[in-house]
C-alpha atoms as a PDB file:
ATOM      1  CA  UNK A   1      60.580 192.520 161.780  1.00  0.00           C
ATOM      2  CA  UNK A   2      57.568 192.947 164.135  1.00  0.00           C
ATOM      3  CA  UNK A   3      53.718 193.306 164.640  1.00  0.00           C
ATOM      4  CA  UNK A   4      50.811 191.560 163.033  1.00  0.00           C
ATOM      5  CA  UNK A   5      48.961 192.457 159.379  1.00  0.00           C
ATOM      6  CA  UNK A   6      45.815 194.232 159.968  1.00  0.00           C
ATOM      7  CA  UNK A   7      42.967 194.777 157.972  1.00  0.00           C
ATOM      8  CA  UNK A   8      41.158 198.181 158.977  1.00  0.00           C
ATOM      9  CA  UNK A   9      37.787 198.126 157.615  1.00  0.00           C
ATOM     10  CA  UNK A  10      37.027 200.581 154.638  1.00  0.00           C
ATOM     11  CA  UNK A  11      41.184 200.331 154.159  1.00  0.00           C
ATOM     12  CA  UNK A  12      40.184 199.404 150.248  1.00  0.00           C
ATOM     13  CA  UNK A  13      38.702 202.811 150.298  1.00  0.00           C
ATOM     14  CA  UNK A  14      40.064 206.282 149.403  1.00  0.00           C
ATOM     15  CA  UNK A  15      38.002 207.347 152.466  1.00  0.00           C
ATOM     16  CA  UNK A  16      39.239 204.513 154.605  1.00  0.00           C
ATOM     17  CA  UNK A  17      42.900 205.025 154.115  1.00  0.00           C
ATOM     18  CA  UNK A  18      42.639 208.920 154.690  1.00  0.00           C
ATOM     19  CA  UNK A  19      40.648 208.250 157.965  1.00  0.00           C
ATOM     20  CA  UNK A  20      43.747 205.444 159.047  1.00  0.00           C
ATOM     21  CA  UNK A  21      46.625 208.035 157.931  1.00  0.00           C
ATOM     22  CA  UNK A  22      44.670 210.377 160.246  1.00  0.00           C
ATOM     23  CA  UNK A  23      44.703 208.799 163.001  1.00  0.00           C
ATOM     24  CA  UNK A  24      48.262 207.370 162.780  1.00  0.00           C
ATOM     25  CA  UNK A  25      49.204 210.920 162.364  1.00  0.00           C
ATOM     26  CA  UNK A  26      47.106 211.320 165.944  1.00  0.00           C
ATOM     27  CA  UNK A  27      48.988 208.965 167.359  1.00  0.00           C
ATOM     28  CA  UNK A  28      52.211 210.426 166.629  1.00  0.00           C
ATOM     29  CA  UNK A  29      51.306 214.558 167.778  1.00  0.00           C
ATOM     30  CA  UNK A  30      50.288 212.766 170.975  1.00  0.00           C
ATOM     31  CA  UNK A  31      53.373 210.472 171.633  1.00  0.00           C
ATOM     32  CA  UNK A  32      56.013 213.274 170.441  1.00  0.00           C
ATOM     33  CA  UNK A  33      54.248 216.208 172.301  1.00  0.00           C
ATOM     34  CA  UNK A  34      54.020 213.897 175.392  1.00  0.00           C
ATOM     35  CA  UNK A  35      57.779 213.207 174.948  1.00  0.00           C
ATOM     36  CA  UNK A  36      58.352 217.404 175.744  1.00  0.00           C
ATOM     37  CA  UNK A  37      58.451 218.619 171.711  1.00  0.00           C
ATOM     38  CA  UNK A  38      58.302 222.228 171.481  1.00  0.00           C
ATOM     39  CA  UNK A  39      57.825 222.740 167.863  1.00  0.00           C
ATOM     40  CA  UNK A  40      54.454 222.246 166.268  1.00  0.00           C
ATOM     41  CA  UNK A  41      55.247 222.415 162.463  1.00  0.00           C
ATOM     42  CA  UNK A  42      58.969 220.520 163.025  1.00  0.00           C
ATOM     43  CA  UNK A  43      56.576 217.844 164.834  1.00  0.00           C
ATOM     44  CA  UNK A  44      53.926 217.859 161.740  1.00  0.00           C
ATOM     45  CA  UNK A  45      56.954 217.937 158.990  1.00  0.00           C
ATOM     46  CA  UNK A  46      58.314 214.449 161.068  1.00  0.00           C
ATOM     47  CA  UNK A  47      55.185 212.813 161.104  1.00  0.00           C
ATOM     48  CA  UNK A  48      54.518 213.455 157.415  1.00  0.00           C
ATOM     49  CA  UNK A  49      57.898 212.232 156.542  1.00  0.00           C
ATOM     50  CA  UNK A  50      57.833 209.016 159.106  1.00  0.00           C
ATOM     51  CA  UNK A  51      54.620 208.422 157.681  1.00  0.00           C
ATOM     52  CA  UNK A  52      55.932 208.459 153.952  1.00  0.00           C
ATOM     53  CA  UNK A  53      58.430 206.095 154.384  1.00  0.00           C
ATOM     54  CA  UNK A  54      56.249 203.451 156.110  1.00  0.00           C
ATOM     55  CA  UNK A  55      54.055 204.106 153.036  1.00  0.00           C
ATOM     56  CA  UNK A  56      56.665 203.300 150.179  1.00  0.00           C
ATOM     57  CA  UNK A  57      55.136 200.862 147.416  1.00  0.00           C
ATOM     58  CA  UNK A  58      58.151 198.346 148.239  1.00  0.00           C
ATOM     59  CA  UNK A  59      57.106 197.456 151.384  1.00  0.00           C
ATOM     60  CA  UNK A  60      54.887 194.481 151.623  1.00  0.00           C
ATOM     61  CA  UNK A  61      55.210 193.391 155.552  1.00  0.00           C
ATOM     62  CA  UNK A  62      57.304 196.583 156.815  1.00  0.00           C
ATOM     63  CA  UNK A  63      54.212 199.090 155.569  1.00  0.00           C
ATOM     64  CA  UNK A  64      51.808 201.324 158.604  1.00  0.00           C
ATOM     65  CA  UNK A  65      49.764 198.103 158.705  1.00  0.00           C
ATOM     66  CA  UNK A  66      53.096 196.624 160.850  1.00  0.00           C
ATOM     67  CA  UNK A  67      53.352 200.170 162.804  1.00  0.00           C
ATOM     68  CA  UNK A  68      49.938 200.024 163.791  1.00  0.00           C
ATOM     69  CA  UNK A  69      50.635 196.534 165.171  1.00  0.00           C
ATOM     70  CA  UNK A  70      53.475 197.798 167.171  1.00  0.00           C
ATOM     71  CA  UNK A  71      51.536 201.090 168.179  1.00  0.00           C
ATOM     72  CA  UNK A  72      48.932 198.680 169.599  1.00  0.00           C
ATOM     73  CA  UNK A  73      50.968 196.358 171.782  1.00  0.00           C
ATOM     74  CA  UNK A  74      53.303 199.477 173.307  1.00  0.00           C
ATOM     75  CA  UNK A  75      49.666 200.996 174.194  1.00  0.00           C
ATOM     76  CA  UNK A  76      48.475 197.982 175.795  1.00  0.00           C
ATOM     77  CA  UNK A  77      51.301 197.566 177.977  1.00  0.00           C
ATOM     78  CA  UNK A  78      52.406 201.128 178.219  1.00  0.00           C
ATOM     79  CA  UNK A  79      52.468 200.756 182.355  1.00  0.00           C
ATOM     80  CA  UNK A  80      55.186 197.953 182.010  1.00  0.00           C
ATOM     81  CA  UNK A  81      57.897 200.905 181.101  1.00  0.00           C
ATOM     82  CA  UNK A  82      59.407 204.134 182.372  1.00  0.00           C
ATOM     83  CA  UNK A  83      58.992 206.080 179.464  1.00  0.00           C
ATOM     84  CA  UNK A  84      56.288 205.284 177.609  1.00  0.00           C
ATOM     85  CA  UNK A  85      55.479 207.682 174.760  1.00  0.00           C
ATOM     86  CA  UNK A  86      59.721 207.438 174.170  1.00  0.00           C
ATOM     87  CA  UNK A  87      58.963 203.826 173.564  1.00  0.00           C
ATOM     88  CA  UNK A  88      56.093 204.763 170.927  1.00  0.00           C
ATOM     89  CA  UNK A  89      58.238 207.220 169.102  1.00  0.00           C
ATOM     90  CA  UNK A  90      60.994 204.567 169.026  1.00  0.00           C
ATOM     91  CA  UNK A  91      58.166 202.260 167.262  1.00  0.00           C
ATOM     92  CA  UNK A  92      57.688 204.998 165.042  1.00  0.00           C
ATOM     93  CA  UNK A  93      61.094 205.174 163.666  1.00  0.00           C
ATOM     94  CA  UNK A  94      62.371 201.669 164.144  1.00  0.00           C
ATOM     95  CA  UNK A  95      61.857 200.950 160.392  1.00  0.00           C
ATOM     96  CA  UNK A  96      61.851 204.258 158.966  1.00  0.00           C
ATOM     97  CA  UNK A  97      64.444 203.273 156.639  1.00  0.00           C
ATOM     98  CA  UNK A  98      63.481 200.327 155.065  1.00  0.00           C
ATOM     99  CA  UNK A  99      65.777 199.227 152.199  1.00  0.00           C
ATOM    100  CA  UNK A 100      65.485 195.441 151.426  1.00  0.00           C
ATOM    101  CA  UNK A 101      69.028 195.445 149.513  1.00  0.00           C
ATOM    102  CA  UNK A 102      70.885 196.998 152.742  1.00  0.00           C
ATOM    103  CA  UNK A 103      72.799 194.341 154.567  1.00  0.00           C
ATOM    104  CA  UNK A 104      73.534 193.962 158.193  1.00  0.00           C
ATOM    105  CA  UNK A 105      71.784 196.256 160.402  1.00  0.00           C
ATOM    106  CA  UNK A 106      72.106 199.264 157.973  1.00  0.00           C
ATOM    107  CA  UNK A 107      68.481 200.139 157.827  1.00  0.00           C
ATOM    108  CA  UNK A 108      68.547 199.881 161.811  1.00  0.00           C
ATOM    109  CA  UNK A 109      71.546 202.373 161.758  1.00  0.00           C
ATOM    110  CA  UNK A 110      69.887 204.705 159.142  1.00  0.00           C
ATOM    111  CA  UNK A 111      66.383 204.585 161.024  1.00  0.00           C
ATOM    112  CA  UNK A 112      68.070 205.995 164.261  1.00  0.00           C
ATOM    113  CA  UNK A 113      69.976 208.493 162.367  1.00  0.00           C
ATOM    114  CA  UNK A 114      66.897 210.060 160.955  1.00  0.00           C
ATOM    115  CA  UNK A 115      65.161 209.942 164.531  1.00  0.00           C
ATOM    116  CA  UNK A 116      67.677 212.133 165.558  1.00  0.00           C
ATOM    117  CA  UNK A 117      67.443 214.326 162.886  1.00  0.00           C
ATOM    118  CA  UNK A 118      63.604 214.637 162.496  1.00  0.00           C
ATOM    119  CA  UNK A 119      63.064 214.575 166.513  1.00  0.00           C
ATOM    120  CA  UNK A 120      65.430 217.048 167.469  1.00  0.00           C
ATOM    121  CA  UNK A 121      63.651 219.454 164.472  1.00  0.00           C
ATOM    122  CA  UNK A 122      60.739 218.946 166.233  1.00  0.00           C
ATOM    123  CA  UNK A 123      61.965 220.552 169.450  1.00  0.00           C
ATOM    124  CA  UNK A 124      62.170 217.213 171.724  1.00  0.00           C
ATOM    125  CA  UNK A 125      65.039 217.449 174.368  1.00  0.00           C
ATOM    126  CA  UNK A 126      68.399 215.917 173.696  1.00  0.00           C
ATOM    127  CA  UNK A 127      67.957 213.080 176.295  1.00  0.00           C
ATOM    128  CA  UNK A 128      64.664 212.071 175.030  1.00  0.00           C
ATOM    129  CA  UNK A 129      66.385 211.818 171.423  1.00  0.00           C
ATOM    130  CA  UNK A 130      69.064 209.839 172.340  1.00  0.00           C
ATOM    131  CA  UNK A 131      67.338 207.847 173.816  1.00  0.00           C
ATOM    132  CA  UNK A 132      64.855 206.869 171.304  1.00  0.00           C
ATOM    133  CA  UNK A 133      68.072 206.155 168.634  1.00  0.00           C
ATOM    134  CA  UNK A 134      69.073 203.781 171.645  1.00  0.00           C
ATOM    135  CA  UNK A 135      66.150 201.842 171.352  1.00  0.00           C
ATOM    136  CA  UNK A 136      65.736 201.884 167.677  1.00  0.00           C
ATOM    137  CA  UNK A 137      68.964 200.810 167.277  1.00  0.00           C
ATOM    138  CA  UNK A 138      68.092 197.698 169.979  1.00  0.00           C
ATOM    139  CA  UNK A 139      65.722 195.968 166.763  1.00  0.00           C
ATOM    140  CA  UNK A 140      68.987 195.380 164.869  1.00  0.00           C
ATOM    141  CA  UNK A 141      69.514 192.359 166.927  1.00  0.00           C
ATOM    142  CA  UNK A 142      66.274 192.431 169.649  1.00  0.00           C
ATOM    143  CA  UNK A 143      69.204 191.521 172.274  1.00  0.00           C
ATOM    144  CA  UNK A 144      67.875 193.138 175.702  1.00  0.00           C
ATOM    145  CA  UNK A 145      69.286 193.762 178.790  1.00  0.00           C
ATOM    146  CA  UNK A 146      67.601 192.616 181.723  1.00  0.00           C
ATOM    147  CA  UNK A 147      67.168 195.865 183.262  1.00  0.00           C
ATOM    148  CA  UNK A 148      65.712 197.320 180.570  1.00  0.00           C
ATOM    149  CA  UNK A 149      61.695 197.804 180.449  1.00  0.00           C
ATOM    150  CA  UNK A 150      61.773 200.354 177.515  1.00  0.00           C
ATOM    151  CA  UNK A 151      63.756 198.104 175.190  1.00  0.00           C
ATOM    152  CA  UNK A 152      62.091 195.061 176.004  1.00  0.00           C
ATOM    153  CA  UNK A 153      58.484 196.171 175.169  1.00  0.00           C
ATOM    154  CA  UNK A 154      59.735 197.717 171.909  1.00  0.00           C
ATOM    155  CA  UNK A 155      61.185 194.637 170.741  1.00  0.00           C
ATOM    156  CA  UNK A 156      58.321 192.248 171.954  1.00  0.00           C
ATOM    157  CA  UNK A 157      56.281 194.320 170.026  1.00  0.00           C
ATOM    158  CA  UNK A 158      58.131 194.337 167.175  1.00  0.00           C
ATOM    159  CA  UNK A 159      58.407 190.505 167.430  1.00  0.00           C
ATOM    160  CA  UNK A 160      54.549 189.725 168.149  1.00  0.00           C
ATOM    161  CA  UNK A 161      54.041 188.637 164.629  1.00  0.00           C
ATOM    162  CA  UNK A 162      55.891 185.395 165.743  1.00  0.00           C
ATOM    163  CA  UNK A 163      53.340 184.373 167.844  1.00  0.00           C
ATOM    164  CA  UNK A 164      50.435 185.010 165.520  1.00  0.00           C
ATOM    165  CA  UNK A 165      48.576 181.545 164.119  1.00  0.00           C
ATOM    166  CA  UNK A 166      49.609 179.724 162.043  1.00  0.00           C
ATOM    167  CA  UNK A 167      47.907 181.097 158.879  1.00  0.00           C
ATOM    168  CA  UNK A 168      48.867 184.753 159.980  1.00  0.00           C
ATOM    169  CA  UNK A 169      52.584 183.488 160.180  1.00  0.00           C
ATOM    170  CA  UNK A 170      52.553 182.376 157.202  1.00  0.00           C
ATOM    171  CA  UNK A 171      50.830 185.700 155.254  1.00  0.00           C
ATOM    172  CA  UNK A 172      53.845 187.591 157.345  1.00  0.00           C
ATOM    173  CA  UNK A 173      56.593 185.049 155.925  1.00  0.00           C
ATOM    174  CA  UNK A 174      55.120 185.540 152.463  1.00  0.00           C
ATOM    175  CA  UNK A 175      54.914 189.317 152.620  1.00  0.00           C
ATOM    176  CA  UNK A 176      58.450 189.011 154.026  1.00  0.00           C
ATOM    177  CA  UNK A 177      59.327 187.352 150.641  1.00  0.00           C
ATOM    178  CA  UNK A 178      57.924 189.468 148.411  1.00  0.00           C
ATOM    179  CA  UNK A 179      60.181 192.177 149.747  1.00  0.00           C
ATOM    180  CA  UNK A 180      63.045 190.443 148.472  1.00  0.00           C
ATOM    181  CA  UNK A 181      61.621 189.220 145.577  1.00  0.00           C
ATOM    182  CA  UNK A 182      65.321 190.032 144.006  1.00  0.00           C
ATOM    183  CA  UNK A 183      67.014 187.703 145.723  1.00  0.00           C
ATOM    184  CA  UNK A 184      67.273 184.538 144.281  1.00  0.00           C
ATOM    185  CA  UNK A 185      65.391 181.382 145.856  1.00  0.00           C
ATOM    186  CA  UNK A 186      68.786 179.681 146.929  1.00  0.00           C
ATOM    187  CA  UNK A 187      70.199 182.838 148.612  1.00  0.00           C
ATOM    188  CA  UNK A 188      66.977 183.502 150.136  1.00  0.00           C
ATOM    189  CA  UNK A 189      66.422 180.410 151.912  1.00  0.00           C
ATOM    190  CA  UNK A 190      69.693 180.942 152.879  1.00  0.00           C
ATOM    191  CA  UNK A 191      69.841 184.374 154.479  1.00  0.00           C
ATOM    192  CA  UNK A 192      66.319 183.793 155.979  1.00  0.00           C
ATOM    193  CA  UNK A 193      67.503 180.567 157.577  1.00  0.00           C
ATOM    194  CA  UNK A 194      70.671 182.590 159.135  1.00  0.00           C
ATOM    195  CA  UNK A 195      67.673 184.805 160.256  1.00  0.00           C
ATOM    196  CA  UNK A 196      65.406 182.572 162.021  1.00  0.00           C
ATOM    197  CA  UNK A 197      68.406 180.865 163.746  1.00  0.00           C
ATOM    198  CA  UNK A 198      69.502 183.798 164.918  1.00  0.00           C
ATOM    199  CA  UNK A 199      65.994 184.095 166.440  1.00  0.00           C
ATOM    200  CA  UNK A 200      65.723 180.739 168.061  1.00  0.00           C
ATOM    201  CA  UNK A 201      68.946 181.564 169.655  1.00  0.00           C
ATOM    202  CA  UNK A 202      68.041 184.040 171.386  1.00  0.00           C
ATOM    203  CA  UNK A 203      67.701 182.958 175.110  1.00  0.00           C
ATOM    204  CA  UNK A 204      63.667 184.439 174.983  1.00  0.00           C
ATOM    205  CA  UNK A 205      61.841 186.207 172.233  1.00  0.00           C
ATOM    206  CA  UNK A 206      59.958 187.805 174.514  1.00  0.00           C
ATOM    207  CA  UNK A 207      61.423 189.481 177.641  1.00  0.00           C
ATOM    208  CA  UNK A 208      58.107 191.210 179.580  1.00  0.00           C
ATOM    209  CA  UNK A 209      57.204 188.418 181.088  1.00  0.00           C
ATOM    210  CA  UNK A 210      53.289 188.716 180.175  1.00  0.00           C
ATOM    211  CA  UNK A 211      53.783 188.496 176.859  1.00  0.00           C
ATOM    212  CA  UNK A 212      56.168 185.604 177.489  1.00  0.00           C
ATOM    213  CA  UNK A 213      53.787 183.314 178.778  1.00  0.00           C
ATOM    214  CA  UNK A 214      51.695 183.936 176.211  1.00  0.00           C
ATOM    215  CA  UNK A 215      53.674 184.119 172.900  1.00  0.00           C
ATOM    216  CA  UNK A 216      57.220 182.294 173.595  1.00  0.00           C
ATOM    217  CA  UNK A 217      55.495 178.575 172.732  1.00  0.00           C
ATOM    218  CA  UNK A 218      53.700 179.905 169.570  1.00  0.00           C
ATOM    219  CA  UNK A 219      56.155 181.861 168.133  1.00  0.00           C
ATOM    220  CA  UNK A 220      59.125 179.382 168.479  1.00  0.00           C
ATOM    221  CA  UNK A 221      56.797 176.900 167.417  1.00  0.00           C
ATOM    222  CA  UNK A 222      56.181 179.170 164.386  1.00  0.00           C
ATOM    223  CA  UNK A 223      59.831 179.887 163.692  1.00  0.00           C
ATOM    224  CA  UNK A 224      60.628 176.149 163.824  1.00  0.00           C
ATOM    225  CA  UNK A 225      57.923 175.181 160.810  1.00  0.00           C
ATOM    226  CA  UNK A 226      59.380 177.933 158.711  1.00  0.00           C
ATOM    227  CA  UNK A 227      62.906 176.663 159.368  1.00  0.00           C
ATOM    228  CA  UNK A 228      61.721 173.150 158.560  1.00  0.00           C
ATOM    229  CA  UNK A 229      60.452 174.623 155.306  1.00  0.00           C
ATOM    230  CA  UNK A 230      63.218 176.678 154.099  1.00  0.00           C
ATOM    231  CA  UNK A 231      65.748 173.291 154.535  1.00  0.00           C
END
């Protein structure tokens, strides 16, 4: 779960979603090549297929809308960590794998498993690789350790939709829905409950302490309507 909806303008467009694809696909050459990849067509063939899962009709909330999002909030506060452009690849592949029906943190599991696969084609060194499956793998749960600048921005990012107002919440929690428009109402309510509690438990949402000032008190307050709703 992360990042806020946007709306790029002309995205209704043929033209408008070529120009957004293109400079997603931008973004990505300059992250990965700043991360030490040595191959240029293993670092094109990863960004086409990253950029075709985030794509997939199924997603209604977990789509390139939600990457940009992320994208925007690592940029903004890329001085905060030690690696930054390993924390933007990371956002790239944290929901690469995005199956609705998987349970637990299988999609977070099968995310980092292609990271590995698709960054080490392109060349990047075996460090930098682990590494990024580290911190995909860290949005399972969005647990944190203290000392741990990389991980923190990557899940604060991914959580910033939280914070959004109210009536942006509330578009996120419906495209969340429609995602698992399978599952029954009942079982619904009841996973997503299980899901926000888990949330609220968590000792901060937001760990960079920035971001914390500004987005704890929204976001819990957000979290705590929802709940209120789904009981």
């Amino acid at each position: 779960m992360a990042g806020t909806t946007r709306v790029t303008p002309g995205e209704s467009s043929p033209c408008g979603r070529l120009h957004r694809v293109g400079e997603l696909i931008e973004r990505w050459r300059a992250a990965v090549r700043g991360a030490g990849a040595t191959d240029p067509a293993g670092v094109d063939r990863a960004g086409e297929r990253l950029l075709a899962g985030w794509r997939e009709p199924h997603r209604h909330y977990h789509t390139a809308d939600h990457l940009t999002a992320v994208l925007d909030v690592v940029d903004g506060h890329a001085a905060l960590t030690g690696r930054p452009d390993l924390v933007r690849l990371a956002a790239w592949c944290h929901d690469a794998v995005y199956d609705p029906r998987a349970g637990g943190d299988a999609n977070e599991r099968a995310s980092a498993a292609l990271a590995g696969e698709l960054l080490a084609e392109a060349g990047l060194p075996a460090d930098a690789v682990a590494e990024v499956r580290r911190l995909v793998l860290l949005t399972a749960g969005h647990a944190v350790a203290a000392d741990d600048p990389d991980g923190a921005l990557l899940c604060d990012a991914d959580l910033a939709v939280l914070a959004s107002p109210p009536p942006v919440y509330d578009r996120y929690a419906a495209a969340v829905r429609r995602e698992y428009a399978h599952v029954p109402d009942p079982d619904f309510r009841a996973g997503r409950t299980r899901v926000l509690e888990a949330l609220l438990a968590l000792p901060a949402l937001y760990r960079l302490p920035a971001l914390h000032a500004r987005w704890e008190p929204p976001a819990r307050a957000n979290l705590t309507r929802e709940l209120k709703t789904l009981r």
